[in-house]
Structure formats: structure tokens, C-alpha cells
N, C-alpha and C. Protein backbone atom coordinates (compact mmCIF):
# COMPACT_ATOMS: atom_id res chain seq x y z
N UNK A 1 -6.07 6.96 -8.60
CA UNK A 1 -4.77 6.32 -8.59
C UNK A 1 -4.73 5.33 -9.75
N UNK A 2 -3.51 5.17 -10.28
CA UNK A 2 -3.57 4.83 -11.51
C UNK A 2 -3.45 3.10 -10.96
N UNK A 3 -3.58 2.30 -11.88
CA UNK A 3 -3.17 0.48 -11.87
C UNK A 3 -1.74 0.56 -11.27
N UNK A 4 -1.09 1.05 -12.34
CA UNK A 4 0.39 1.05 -12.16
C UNK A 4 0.71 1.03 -10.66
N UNK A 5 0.45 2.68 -10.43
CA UNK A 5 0.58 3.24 -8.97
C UNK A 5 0.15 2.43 -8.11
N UNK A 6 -0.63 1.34 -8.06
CA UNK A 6 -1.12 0.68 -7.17
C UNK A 6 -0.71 -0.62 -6.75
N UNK A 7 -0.36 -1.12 -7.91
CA UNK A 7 0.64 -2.16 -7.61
C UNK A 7 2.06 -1.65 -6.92
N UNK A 8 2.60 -0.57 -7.35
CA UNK A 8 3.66 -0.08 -6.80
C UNK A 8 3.77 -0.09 -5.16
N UNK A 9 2.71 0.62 -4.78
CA UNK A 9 2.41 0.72 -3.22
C UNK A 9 1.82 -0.43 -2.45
N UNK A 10 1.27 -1.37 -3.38
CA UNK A 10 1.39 -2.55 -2.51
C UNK A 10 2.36 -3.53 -2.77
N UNK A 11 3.34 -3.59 -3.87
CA UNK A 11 4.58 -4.11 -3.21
C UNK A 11 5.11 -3.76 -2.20
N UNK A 12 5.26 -2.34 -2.09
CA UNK A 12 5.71 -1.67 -0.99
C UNK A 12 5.59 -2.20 0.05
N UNK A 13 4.25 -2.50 0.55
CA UNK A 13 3.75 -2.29 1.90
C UNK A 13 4.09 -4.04 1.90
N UNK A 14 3.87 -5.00 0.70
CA UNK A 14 4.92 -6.48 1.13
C UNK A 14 5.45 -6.47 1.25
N UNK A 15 6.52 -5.64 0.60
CA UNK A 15 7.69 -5.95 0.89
C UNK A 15 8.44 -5.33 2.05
N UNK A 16 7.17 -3.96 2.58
CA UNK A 16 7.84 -3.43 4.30
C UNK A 16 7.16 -4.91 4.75
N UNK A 17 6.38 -5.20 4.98
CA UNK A 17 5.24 -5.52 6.23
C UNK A 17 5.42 -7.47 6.26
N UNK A 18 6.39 -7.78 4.84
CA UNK A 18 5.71 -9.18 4.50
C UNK A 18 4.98 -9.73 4.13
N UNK A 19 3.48 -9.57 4.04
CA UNK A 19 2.53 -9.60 3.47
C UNK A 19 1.35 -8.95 3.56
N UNK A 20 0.46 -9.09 2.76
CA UNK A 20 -0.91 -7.90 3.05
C UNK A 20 -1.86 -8.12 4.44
N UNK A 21 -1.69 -9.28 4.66
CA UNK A 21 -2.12 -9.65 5.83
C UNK A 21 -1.31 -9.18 7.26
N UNK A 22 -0.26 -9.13 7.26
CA UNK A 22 0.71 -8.35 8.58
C UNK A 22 0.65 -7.02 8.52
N UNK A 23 0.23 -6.85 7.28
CA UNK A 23 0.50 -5.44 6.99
C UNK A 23 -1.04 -4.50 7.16
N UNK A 24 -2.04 -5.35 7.19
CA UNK A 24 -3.23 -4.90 7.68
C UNK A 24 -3.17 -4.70 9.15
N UNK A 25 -2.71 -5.53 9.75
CA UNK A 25 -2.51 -5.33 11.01
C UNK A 25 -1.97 -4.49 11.29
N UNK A 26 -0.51 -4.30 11.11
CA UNK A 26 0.04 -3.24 11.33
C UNK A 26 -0.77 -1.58 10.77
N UNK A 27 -0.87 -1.70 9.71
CA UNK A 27 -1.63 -0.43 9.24
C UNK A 27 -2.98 -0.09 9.59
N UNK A 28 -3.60 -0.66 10.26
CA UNK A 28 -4.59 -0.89 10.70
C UNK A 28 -6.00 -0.46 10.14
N UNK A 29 -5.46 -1.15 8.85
CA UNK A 29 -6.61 -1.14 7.36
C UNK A 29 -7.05 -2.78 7.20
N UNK A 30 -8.20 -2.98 6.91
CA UNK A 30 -8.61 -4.74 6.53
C UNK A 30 -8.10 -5.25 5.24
N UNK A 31 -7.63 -5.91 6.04
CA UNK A 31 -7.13 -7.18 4.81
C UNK A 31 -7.77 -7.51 3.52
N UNK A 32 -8.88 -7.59 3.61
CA UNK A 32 -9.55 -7.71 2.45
C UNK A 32 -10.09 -6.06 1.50
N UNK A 33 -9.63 -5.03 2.34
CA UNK A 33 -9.41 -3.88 1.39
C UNK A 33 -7.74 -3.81 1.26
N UNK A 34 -6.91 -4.24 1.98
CA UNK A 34 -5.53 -4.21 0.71
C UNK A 34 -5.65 -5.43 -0.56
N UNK A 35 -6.56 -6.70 0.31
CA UNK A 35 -6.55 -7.61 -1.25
C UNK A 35 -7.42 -7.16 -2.53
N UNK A 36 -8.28 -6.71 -1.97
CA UNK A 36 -8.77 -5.99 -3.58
C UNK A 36 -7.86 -4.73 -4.00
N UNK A 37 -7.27 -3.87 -3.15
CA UNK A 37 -6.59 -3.02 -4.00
C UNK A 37 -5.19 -3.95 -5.23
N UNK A 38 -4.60 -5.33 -3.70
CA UNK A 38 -3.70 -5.57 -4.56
C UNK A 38 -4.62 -6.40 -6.40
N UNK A 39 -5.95 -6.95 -6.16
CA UNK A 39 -6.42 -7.91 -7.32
C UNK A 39 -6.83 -6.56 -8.49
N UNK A 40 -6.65 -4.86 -8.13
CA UNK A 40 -6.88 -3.94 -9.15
C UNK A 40 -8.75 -4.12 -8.70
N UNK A 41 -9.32 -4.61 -8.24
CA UNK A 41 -10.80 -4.20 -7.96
C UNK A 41 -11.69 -3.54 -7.00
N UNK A 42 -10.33 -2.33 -6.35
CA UNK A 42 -10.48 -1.51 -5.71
C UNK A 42 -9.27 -0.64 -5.64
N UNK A 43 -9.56 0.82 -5.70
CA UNK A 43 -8.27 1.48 -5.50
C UNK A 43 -8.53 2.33 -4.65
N UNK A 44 -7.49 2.65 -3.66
CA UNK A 44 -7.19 3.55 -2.57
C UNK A 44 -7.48 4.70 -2.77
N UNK A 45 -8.19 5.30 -1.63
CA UNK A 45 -8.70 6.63 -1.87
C UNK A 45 -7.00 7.64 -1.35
N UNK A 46 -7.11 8.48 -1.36
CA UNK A 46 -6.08 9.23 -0.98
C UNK A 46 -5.96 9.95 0.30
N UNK A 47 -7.14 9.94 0.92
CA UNK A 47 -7.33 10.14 2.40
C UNK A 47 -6.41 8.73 3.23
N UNK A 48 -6.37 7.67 2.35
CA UNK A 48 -5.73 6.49 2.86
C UNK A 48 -4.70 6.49 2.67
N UNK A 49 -4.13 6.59 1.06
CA UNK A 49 -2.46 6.52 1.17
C UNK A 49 -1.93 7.39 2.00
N UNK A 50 -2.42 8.54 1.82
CA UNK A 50 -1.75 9.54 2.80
C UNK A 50 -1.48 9.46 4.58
N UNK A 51 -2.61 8.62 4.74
CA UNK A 51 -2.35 8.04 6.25
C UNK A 51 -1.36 7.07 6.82
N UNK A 52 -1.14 6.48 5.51
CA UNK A 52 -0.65 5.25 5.51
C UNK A 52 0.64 6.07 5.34
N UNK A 53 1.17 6.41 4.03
CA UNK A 53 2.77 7.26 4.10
C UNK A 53 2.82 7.95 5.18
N UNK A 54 2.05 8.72 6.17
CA UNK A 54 2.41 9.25 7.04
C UNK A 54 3.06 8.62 8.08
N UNK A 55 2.13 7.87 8.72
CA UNK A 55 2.34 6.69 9.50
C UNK A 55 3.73 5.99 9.32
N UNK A 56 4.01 5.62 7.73
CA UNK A 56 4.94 5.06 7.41
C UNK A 56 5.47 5.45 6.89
N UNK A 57 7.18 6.41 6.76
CA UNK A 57 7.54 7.37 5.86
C UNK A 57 8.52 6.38 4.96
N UNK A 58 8.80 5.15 5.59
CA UNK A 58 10.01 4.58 4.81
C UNK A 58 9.12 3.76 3.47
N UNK A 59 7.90 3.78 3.43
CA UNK A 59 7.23 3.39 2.62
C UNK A 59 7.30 4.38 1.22
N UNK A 60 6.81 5.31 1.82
CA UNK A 60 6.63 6.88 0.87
C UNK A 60 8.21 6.52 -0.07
N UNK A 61 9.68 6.50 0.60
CA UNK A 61 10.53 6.25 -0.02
C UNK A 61 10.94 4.68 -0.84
N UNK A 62 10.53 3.94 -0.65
CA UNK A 62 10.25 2.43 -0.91
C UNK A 62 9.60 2.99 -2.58
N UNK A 63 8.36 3.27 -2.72
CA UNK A 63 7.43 3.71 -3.97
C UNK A 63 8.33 4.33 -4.70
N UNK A 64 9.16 5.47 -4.31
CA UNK A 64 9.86 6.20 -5.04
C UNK A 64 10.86 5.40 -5.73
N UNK A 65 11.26 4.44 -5.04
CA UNK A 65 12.50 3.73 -5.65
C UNK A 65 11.51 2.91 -6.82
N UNK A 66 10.99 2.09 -6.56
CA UNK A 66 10.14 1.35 -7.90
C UNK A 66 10.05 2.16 -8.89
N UNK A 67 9.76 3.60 -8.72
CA UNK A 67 9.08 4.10 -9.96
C UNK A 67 10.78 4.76 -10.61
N UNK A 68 11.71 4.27 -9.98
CA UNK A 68 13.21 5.30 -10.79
C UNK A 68 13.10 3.72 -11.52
């Protein structure tokens, strides 16, 4: 996943969830693996986004809008 792409999807998930911290909860991923994805010193495997867009489809559309 590219830098770009990654910041993209974790605005996303702030701007669904509020912050990376509510949003761990809710997604029920650790907080401190969305904060390194958001600091770029870790990136999401794709077994994850994909769980995560599933789970959350209004997200999947959220990303799409950033990148028009």
C-alpha cells in the first residue's frame, strides 16, 4: 500500500470513527497499529483493509471520494 493510500484510509476511518482511538475500538484493531500506520511506520496488510472495508462499507466509499 502506497503512503498516499494510507493516509487516505486513515482519514477515513477519523473522520468515520472520530479518532484512531474510537476507531480501534470499534474496528477491533489496536490503537497503536492504526498509530503507526497513521505516523507511515507501518502499513496495512490487505488481509486488514479488506476486513475493515468489509465490516465497514461506508468507509470503502469515504476513500473513494478523497482520491476524486
Amino acid at each position: 500500500m502506497s503512503n498516499n493510500s494510507n493516509k487516505m484510509m486513515i482519514k477515513a476511518i477519523e473522520d468515520t470513527f472520530g479518532s484512531i482511538y474510537a476507531a480501534s475500538q470499534k474496528l477491533d484493531v489496536d490503537y497503536s497499529t492504526l498509530y503507526r500506520w497513521k505516523q507511515g511506520t507501518q502499513f496495512p496488510n490487505i488481509k486488514t483493509i479488506e476486513k475493515i472495508m468489509k465490516d465497514n462499507p461506508g468507509l470503502n466509499q469515504l476513500v473513494k471520494d478523497y482520491t476524486s
